[in-house]
N, C-alpha and C. Protein backbone atom coordinates (compact mmCIF):
# COMPACT_ATOMS: atom_id res chain seq x y z
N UNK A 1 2.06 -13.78 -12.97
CA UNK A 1 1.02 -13.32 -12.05
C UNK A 1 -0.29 -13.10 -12.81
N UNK A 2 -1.54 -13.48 -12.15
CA UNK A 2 -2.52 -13.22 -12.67
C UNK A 2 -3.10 -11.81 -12.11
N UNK A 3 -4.49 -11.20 -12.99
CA UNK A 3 -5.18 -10.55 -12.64
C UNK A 3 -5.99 -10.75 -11.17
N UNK A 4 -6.55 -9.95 -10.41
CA UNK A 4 -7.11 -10.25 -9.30
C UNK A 4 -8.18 -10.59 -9.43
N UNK A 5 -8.79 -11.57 -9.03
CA UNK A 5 -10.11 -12.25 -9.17
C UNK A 5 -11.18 -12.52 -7.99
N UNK A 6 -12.46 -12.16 -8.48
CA UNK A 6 -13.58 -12.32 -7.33
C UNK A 6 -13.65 -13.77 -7.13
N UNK A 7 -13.27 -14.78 -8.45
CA UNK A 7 -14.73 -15.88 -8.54
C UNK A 7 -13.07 -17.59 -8.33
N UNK A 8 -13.78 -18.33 -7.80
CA UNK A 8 -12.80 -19.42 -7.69
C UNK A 8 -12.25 -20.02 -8.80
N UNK A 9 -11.34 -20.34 -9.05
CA UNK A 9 -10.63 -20.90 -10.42
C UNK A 9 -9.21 -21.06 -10.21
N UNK A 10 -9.04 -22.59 -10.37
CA UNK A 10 -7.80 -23.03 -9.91
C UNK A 10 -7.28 -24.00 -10.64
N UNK A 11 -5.98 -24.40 -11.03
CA UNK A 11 -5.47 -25.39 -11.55
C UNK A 11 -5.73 -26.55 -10.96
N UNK A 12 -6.74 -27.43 -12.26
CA UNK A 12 -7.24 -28.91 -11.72
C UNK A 12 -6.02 -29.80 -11.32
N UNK A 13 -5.57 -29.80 -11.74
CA UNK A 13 -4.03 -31.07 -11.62
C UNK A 13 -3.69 -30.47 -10.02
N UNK A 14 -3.91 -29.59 -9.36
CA UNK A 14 -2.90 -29.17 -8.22
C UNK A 14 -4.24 -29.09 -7.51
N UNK A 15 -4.92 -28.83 -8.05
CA UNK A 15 -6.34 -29.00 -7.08
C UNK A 15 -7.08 -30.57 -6.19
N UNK A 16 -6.45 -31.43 -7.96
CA UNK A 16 -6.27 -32.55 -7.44
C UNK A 16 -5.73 -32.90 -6.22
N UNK A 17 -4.12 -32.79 -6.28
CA UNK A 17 -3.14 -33.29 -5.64
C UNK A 17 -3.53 -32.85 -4.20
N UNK A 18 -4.29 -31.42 -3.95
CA UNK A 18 -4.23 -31.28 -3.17
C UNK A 18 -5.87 -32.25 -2.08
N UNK A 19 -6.42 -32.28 -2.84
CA UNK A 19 -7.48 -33.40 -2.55
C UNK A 19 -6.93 -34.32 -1.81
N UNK A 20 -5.95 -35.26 -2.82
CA UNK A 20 -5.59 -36.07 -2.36
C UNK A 20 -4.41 -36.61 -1.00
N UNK A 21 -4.08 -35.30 -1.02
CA UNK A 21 -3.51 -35.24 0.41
C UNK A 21 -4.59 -34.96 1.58
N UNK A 22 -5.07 -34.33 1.16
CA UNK A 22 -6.38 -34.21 2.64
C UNK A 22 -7.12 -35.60 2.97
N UNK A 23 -7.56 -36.26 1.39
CA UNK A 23 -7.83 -37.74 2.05
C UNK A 23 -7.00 -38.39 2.92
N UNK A 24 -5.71 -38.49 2.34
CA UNK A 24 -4.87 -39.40 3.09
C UNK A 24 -4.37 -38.64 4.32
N UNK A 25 -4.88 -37.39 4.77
CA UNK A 25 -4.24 -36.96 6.11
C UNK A 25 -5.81 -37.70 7.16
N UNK A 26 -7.03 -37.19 6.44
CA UNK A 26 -8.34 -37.39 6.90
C UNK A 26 -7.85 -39.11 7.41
N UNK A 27 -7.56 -39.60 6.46
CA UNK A 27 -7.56 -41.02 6.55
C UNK A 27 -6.59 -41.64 7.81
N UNK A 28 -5.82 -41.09 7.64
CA UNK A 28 -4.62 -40.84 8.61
C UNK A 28 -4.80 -40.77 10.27
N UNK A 29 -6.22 -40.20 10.28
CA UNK A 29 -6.42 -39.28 11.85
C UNK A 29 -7.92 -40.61 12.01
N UNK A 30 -8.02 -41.37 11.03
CA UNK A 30 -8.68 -42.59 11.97
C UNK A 30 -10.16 -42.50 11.38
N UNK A 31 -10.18 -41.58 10.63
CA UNK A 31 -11.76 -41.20 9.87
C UNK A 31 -12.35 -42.18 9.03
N UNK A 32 -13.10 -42.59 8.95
CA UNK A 32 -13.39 -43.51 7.22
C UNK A 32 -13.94 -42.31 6.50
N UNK A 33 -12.74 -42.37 5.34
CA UNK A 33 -13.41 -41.10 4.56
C UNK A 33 -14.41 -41.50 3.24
N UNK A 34 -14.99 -42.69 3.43
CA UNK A 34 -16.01 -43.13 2.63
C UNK A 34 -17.24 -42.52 3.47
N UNK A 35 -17.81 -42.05 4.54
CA UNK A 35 -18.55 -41.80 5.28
C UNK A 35 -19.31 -41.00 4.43
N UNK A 36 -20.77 -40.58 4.49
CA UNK A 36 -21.54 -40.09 3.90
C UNK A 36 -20.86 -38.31 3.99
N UNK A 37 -20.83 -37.70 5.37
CA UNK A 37 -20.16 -37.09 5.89
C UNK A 37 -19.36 -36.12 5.78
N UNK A 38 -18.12 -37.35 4.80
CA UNK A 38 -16.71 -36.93 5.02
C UNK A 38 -16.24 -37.25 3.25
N UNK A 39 -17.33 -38.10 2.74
CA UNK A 39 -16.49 -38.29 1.23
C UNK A 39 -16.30 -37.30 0.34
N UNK A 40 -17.03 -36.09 0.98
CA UNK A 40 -16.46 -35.23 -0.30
C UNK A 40 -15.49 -33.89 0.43
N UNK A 41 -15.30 -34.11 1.24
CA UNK A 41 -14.62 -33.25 2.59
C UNK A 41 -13.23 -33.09 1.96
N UNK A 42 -12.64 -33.75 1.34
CA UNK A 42 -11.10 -33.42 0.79
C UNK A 42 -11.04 -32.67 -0.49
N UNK A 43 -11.92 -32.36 -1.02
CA UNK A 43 -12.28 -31.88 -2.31
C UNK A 43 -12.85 -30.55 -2.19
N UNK A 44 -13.21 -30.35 -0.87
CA UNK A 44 -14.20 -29.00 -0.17
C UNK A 44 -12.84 -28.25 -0.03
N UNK A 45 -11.97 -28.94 0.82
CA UNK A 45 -11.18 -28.58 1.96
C UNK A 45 -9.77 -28.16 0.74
N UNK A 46 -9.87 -28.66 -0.29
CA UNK A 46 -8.74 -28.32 -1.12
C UNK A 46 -9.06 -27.46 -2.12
N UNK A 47 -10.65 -27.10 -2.31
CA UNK A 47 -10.44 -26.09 -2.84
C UNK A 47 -10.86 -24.72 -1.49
N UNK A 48 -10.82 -24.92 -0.66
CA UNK A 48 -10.93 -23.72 0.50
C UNK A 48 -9.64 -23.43 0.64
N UNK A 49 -8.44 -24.28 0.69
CA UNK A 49 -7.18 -23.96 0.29
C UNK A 49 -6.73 -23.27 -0.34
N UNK A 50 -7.00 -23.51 -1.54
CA UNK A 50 -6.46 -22.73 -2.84
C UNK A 50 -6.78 -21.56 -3.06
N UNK A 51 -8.44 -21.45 -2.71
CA UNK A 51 -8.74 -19.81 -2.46
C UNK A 51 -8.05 -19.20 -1.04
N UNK A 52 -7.65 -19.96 0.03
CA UNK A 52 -7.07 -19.10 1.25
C UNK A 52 -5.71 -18.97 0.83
N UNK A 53 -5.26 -19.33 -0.40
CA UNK A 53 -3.50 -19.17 -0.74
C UNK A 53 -3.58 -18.74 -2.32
N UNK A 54 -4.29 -18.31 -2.56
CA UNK A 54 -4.56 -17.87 -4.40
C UNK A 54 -3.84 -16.53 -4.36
N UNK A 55 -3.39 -15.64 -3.13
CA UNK A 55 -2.89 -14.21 -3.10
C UNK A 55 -1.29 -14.88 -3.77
N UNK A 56 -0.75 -15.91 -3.95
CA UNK A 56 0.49 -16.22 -4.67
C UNK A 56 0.89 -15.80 -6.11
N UNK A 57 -0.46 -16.49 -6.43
CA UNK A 57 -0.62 -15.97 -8.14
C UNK A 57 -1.02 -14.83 -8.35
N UNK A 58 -0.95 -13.58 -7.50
CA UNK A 58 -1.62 -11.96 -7.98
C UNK A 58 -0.21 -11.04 -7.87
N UNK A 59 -0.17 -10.47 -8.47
CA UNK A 59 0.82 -8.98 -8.15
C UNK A 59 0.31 -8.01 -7.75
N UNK A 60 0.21 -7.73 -6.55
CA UNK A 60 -0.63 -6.90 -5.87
C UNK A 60 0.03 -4.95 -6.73
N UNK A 61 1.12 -5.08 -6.72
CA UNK A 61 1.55 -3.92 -7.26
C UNK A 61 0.90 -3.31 -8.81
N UNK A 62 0.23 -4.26 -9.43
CA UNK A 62 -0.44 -4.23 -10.94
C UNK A 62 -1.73 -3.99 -10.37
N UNK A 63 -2.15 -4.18 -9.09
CA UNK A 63 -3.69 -3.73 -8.74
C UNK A 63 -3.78 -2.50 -8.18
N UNK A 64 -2.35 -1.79 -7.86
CA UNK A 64 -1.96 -0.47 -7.69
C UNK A 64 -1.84 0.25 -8.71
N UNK A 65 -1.49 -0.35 -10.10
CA UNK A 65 -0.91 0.67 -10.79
C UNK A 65 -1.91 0.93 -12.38
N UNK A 66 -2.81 -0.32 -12.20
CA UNK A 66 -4.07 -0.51 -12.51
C UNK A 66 -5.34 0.75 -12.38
N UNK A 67 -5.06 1.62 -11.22
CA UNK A 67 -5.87 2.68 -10.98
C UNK A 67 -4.99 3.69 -9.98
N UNK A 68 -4.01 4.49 -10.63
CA UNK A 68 -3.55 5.52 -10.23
C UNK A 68 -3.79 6.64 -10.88
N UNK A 69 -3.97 7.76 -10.25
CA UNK A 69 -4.68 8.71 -11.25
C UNK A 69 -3.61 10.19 -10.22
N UNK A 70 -3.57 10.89 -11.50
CA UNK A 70 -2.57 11.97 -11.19
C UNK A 70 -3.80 13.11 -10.37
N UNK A 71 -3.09 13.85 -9.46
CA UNK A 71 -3.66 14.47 -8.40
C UNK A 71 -2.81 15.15 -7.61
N UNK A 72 -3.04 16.24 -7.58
CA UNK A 72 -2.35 17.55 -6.86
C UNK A 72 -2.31 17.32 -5.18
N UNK A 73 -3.61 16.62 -4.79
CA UNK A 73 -3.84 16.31 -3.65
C UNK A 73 -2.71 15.85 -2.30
N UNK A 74 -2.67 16.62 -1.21
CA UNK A 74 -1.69 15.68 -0.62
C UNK A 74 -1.53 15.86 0.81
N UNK A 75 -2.23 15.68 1.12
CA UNK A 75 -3.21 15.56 2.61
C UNK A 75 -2.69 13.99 2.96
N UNK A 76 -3.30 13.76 4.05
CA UNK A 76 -3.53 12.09 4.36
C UNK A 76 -4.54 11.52 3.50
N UNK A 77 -4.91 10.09 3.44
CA UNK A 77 -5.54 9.68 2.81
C UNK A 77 -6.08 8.15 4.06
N UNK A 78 -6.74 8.17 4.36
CA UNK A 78 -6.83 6.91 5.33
C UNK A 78 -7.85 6.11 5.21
N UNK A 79 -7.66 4.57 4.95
CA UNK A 79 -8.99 3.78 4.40
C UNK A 79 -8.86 2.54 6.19
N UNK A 80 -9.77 2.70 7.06
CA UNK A 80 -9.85 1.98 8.24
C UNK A 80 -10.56 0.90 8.17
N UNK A 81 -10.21 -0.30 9.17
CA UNK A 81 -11.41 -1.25 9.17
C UNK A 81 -11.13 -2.00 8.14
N UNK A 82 -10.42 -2.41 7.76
CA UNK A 82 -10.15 -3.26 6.41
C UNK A 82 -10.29 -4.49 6.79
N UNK A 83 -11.29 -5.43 6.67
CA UNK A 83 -11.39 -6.61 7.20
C UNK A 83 -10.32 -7.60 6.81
N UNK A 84 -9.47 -8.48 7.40
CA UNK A 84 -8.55 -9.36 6.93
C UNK A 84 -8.96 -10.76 7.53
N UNK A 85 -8.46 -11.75 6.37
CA UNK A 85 -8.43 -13.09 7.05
C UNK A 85 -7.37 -13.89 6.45
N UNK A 86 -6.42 -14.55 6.98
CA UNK A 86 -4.84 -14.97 6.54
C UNK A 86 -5.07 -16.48 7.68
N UNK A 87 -3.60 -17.23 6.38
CA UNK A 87 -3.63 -18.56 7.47
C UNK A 87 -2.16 -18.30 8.05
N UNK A 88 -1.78 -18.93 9.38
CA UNK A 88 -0.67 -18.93 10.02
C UNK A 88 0.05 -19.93 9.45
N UNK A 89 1.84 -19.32 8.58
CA UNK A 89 2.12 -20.55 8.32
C UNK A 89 2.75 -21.69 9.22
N UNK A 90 2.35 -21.25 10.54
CA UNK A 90 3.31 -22.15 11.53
C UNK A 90 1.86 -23.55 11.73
N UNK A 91 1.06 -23.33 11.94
CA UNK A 91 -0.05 -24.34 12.07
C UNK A 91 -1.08 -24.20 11.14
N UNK A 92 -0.99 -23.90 10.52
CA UNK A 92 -2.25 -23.59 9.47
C UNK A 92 -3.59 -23.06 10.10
N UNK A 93 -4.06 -22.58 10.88
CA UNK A 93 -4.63 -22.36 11.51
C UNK A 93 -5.01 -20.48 11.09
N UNK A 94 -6.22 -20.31 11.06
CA UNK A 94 -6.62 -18.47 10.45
C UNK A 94 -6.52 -17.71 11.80
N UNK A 95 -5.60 -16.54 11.00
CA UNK A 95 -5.71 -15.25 12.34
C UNK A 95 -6.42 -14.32 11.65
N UNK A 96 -7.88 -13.51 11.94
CA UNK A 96 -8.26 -12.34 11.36
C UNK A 96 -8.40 -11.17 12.33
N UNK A 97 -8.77 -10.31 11.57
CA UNK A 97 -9.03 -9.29 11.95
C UNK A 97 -9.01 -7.89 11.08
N UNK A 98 -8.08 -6.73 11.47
CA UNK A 98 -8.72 -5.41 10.43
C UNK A 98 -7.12 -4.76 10.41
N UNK A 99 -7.25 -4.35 8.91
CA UNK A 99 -6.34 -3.22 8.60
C UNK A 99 -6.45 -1.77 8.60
N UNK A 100 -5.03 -0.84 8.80
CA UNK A 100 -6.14 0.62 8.52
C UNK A 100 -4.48 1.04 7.94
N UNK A 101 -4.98 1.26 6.85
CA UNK A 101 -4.16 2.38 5.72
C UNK A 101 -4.10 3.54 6.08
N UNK A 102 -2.63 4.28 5.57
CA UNK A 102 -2.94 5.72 5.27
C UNK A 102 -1.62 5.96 3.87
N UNK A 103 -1.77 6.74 3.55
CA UNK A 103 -1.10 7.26 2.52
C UNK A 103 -0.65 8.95 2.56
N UNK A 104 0.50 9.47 2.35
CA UNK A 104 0.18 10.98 1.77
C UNK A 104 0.50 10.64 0.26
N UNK A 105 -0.16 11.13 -0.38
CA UNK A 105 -0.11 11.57 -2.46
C UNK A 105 1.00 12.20 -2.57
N UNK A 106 2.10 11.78 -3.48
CA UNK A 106 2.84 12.52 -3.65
C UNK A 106 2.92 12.80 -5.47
N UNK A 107 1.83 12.92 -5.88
CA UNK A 107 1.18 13.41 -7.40
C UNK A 107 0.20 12.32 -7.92
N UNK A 108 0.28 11.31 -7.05
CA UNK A 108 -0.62 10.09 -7.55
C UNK A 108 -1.57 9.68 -6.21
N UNK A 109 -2.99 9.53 -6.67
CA UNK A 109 -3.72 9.12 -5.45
C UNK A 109 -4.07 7.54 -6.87
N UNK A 110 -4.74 7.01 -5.46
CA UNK A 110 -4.74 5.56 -5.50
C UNK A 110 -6.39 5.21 -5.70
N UNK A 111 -7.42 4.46 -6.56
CA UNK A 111 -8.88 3.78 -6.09
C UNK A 111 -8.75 3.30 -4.78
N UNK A 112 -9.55 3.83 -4.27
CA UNK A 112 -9.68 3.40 -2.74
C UNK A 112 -10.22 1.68 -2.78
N UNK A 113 -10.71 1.03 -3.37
CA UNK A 113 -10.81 0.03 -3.42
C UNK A 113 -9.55 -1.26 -3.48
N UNK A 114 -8.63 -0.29 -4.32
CA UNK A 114 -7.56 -1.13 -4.19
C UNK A 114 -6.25 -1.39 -3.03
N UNK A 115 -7.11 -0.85 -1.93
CA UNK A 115 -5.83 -0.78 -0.98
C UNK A 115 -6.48 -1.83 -0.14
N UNK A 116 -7.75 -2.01 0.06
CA UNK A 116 -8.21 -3.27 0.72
C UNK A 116 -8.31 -4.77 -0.31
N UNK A 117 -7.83 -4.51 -1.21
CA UNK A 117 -7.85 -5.62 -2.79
C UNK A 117 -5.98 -5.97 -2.40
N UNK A 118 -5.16 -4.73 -1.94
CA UNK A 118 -3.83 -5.26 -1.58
C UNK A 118 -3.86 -6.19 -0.56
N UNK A 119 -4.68 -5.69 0.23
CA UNK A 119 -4.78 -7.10 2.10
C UNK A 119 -4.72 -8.06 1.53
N UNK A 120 -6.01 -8.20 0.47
CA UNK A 120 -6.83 -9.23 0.29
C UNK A 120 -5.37 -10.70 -0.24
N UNK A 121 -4.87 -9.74 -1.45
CA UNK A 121 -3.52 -10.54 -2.10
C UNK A 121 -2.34 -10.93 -0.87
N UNK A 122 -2.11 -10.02 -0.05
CA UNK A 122 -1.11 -11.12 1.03
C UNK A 122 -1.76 -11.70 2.22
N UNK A 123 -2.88 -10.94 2.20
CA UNK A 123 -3.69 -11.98 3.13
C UNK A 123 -4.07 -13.66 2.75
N UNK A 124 -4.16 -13.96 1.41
CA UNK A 124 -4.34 -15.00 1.00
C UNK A 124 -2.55 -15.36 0.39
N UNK A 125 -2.01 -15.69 1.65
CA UNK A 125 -1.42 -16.54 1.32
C UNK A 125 -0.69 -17.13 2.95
N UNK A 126 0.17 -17.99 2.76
CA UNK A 126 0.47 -18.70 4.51
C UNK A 126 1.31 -17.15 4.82
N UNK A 127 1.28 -17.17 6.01
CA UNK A 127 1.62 -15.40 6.99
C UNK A 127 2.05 -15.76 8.05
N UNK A 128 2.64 -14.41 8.13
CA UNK A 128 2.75 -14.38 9.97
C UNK A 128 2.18 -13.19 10.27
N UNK A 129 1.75 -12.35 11.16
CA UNK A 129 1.27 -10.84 10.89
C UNK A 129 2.49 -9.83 10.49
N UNK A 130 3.85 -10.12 11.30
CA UNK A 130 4.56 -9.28 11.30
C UNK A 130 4.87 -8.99 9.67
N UNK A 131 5.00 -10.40 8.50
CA UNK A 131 5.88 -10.11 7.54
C UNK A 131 4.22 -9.70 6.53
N UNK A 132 3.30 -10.18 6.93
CA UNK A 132 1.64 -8.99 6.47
C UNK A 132 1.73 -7.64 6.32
N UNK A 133 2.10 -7.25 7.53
CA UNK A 133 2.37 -5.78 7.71
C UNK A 133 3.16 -4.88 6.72
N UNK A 134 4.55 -6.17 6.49
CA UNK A 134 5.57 -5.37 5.73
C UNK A 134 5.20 -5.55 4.31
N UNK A 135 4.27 -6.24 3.73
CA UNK A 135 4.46 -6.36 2.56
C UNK A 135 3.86 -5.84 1.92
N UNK A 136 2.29 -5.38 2.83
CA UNK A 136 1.51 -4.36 2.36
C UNK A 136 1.99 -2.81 2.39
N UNK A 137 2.59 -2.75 3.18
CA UNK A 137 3.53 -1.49 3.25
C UNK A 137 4.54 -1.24 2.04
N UNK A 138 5.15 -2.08 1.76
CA UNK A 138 6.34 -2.03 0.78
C UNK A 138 5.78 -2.21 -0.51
N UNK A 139 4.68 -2.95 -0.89
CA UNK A 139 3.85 -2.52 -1.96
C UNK A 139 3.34 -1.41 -2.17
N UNK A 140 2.77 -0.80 -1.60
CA UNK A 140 2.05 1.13 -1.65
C UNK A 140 3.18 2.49 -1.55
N UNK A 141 4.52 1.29 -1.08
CA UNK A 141 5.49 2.33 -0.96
C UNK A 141 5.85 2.30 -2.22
N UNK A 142 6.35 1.41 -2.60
CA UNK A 142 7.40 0.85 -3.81
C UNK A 142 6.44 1.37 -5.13
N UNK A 143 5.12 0.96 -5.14
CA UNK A 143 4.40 1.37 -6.39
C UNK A 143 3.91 2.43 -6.39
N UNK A 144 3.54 3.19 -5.10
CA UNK A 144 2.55 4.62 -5.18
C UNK A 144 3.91 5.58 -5.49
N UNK A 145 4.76 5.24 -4.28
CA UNK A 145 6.10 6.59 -4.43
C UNK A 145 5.52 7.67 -3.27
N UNK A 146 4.57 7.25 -2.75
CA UNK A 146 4.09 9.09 -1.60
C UNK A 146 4.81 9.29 -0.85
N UNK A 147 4.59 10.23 -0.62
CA UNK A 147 5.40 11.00 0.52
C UNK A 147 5.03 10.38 1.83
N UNK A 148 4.44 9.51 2.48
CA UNK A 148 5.02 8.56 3.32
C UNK A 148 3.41 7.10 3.48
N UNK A 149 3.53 6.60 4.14
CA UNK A 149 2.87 5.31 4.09
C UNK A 149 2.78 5.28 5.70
N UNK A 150 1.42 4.24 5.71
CA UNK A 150 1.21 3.43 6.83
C UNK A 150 0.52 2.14 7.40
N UNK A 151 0.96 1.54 7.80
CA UNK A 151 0.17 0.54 8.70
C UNK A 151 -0.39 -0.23 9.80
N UNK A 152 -1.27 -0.08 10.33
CA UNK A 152 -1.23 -0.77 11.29
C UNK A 152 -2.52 -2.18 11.20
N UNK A 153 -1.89 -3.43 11.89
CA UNK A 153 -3.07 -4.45 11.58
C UNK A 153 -3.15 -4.95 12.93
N UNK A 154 -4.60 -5.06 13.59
CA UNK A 154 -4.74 -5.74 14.47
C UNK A 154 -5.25 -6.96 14.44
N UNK A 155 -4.70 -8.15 14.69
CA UNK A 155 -5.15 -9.32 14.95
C UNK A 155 -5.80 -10.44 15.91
N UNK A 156 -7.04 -11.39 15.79
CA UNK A 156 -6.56 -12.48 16.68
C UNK A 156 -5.97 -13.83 16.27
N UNK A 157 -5.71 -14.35 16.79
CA UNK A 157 -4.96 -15.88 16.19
C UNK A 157 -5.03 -17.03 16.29
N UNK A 158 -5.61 -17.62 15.75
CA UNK A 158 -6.51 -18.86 16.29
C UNK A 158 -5.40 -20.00 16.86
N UNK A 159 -4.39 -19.87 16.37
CA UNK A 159 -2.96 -21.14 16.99
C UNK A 159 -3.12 -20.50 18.16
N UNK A 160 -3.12 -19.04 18.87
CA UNK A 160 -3.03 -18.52 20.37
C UNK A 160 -4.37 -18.91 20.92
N UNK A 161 -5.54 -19.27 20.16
CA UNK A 161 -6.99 -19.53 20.86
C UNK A 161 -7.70 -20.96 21.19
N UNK A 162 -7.15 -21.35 20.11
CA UNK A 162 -7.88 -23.18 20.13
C UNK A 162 -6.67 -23.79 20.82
N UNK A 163 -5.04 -23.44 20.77
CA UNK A 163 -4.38 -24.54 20.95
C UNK A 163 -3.42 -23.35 22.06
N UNK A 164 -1.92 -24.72 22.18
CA UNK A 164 -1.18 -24.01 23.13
C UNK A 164 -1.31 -23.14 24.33
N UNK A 165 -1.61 -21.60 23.98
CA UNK A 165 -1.96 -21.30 25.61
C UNK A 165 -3.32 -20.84 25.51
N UNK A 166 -4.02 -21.56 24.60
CA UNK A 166 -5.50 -20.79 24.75
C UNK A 166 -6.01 -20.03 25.08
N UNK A 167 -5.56 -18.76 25.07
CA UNK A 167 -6.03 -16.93 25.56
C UNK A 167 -6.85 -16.52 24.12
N UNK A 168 -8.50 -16.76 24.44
CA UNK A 168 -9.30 -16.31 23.38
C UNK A 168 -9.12 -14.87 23.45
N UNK A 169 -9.12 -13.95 24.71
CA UNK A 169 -8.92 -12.54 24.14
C UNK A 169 -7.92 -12.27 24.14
N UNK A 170 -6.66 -12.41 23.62
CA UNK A 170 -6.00 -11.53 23.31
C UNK A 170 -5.51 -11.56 21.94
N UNK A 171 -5.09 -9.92 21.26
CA UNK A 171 -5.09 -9.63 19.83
C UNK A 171 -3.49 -9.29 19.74
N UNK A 172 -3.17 -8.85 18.73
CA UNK A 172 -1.81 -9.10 18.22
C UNK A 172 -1.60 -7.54 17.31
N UNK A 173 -1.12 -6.57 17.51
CA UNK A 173 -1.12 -5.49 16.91
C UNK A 173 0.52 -5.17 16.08
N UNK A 174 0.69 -4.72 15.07
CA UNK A 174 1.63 -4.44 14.03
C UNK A 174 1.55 -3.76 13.60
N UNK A 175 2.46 -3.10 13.29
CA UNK A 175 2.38 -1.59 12.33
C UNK A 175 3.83 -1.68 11.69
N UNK A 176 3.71 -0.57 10.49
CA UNK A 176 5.05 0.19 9.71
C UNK A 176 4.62 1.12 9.50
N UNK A 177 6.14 1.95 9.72
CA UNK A 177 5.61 3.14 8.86
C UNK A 177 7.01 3.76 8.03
N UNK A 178 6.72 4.58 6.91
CA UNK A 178 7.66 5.13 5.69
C UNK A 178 7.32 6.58 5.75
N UNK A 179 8.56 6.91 5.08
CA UNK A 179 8.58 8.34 4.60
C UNK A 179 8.58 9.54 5.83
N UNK A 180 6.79 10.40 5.22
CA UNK A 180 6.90 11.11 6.64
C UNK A 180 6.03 10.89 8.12
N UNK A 181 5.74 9.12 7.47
CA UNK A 181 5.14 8.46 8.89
C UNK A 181 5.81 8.96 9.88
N UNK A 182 7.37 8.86 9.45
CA UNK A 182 8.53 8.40 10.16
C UNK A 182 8.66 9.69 11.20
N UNK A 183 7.99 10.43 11.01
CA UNK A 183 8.09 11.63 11.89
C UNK A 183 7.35 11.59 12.82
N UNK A 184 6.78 12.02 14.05
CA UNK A 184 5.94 12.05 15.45
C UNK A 184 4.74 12.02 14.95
N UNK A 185 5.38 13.88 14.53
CA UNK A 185 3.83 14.40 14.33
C UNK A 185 2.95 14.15 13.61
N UNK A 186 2.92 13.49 12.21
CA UNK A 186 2.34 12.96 11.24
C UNK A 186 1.76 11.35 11.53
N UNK A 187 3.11 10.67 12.19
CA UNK A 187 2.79 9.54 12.80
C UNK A 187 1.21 9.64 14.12
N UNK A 188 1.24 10.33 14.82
CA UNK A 188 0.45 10.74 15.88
C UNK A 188 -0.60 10.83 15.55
N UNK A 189 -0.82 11.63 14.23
CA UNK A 189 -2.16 12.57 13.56
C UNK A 189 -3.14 10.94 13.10
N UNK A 190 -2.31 10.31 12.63
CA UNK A 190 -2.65 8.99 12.10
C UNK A 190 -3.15 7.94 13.13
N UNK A 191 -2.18 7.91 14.35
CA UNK A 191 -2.69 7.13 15.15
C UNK A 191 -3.39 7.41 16.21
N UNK A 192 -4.15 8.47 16.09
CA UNK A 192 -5.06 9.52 16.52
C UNK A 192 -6.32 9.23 15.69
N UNK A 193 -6.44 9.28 14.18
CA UNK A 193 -7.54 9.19 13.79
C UNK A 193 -7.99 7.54 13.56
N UNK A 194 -7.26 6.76 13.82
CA UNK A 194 -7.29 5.46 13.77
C UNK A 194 -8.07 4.35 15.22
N UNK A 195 -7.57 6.15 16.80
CA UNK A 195 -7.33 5.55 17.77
C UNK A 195 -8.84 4.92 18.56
N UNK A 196 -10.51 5.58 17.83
CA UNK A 196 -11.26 5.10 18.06
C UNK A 196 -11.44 3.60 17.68
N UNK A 197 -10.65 3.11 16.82
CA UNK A 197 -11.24 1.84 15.80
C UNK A 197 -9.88 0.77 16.47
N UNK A 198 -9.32 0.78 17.45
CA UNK A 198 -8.04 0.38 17.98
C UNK A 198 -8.71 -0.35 19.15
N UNK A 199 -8.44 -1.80 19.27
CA UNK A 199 -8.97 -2.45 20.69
C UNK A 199 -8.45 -1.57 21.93
């Protein structure tokens, strides 16, 4: 696994390959991909790839454990609005939309930066929302240890908007929750302070 990275950088040989499949799909669908247009369109399109699936090569749990800092603290902790953008692996096609964290500390609080740097790593890679949900969850669980976790992600989905039954408004909502999510009242408090920012 690599470090998490702002800037594009990808293995040329696979960067290639992947070029060269987009020509021959481009080519495929009736295009001349010599076109002024379109000739460099497989080379665009494969490295827009590689950055929408680069969350493969990160360990999101090393970007957790990277900035944990000991802390008595142990309240909620809630980071909302987390912008997401993921591809569907059933059509390739992007569903976005927003995450909203919470955490309780159970001796360790977390850089708040790195809980929207976790989206970012399973968001970039092929998804569905439901197994999104769980993985960001089971990362903050598994590496923080708090006394309970949460998630909820709301989505739209572009396979539900451009194609099949074409319903542009409607969104797709998911959640988990751990520990003492798992309880009403704590659960409630959360989806209470969340409930303005909720379609």
């Amino acid at each position: 696994m690599t470090p998490y990275k702002q800037f594009e950088e990808y293995n040329v040989e696979v960067q290639e390959d992947v070029r060269d499949c987009y020509k021959s799909i481009i080519g495929g669908l009736g295009e001349d991909v010599n076109r002024e247009g379109i000739v460099k369109t497989p080379e665009r399109a494969a490295k827009a790839m590689m950055y929408l699936t680069s969350g493969y090569d990160v360990d999101a749990s090393e970007i957790l454990r990277g900035a944990m800092f000991k802390e008595d603290y142990n309240e909620m902790v809630i980071v909302k609005n987390i912008e997401l953008y993921s591809l569907c692996e059933h059509h390739l096609l992007p569903f976005f939309g927003k995450a909203h964290i919470a955490y309780i500390p159970n001796g360790h609080i977390v850089g708040l930066s790195k809980l929207p740097r976790v989206v970012d790593v399973f968001s970039r890679r092929l998804q569905v929302q439901e197994r999104l949900t769980h993985d960001i969850l089971e990362c903050i669980n598994t590496t923080l240890k708090p006394q309970g976790v949460a998630v909820v992600i709301e989505a739209s989905h572009m396979c539900m908007m451009m194609r099949g039954v074409q319903k542009q408004n409607s969104t797709t909502t998911t959640s988990g929750f751990r520990g003492q999510f798992e309880h009403n009242e704590t659960r409630n408090e959360f989806l209470k302070l969340i409930g303005s920012d909720l379609n």
